[in-house]
Protein backbone atom coordinates (compact mmCIF):
# COMPACT_ATOMS: atom_id res chain seq x y z
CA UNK A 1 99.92 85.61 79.98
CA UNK A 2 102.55 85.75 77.19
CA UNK A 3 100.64 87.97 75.50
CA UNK A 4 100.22 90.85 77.89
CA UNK A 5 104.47 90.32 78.08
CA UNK A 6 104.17 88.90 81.82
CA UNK A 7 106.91 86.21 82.65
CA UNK A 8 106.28 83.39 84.75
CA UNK A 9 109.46 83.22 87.49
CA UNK A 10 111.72 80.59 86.59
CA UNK A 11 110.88 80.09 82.74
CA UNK A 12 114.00 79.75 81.72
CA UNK A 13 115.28 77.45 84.68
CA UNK A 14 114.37 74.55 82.62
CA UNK A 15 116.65 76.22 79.25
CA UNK A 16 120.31 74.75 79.02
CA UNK A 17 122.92 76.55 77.73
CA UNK A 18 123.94 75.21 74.35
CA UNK A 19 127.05 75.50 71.88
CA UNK A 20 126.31 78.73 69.44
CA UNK A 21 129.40 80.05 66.86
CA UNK A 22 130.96 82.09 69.53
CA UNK A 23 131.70 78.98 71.39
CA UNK A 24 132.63 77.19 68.49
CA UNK A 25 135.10 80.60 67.58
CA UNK A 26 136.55 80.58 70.61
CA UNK A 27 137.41 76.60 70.96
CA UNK A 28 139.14 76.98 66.98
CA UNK A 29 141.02 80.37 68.60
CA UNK A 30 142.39 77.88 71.50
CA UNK A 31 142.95 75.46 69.45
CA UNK A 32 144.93 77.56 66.58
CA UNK A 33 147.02 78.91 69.94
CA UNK A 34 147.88 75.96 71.06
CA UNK A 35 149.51 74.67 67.53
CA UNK A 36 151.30 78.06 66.95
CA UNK A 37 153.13 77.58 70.73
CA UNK A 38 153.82 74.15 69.76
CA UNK A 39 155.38 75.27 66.36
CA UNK A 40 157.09 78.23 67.72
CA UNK A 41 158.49 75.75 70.50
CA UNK A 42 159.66 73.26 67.97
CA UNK A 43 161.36 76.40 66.05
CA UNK A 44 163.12 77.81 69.16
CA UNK A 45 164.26 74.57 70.28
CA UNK A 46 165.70 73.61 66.94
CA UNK A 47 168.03 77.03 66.47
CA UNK A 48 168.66 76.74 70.07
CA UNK A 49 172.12 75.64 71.79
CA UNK A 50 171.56 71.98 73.36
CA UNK A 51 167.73 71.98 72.09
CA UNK A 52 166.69 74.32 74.74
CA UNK A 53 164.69 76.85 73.75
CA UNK A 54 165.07 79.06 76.66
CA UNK A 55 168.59 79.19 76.85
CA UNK A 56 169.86 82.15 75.27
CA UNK A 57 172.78 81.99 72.50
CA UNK A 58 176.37 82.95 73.13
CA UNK A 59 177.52 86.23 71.40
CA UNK A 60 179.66 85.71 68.16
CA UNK A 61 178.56 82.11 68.30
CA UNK A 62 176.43 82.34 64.72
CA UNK A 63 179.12 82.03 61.89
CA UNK A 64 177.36 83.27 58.33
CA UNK A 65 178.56 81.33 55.20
């Protein structure tokens, strides 16, 4: 029947959906997110007062040498 293009219904019940490079694209795009938060985290908590990140500095409270 293939050849006249006629499609048995439910062919393709028995396919699985597999891993292609999109997948694999978008698990190294979560995974490259995920690091950058963590490093941006790290970063705001170290220039932060008391090691919070989301506490906000005091005015007039960043002396330059």
């Amino acid at each position: 029947m293939s050849q006249f293009g006629m499609q048995l219904p439910g062919g393709q019940a028995g396919r699985r959906a597999s891993m292609n490079v999109f997948t694999g694209l978008l698990f190294l795009a979560l995974a490259a997110m995920i690091a950058a938060s963590i490093v941006a985290y790290r970063a705001a908590a170290s220039v932060s007062p008391d090691g919070k990140p989301w506490t906000l500095q005091q005015p007039g409270s960043i002396t330059l040498p």
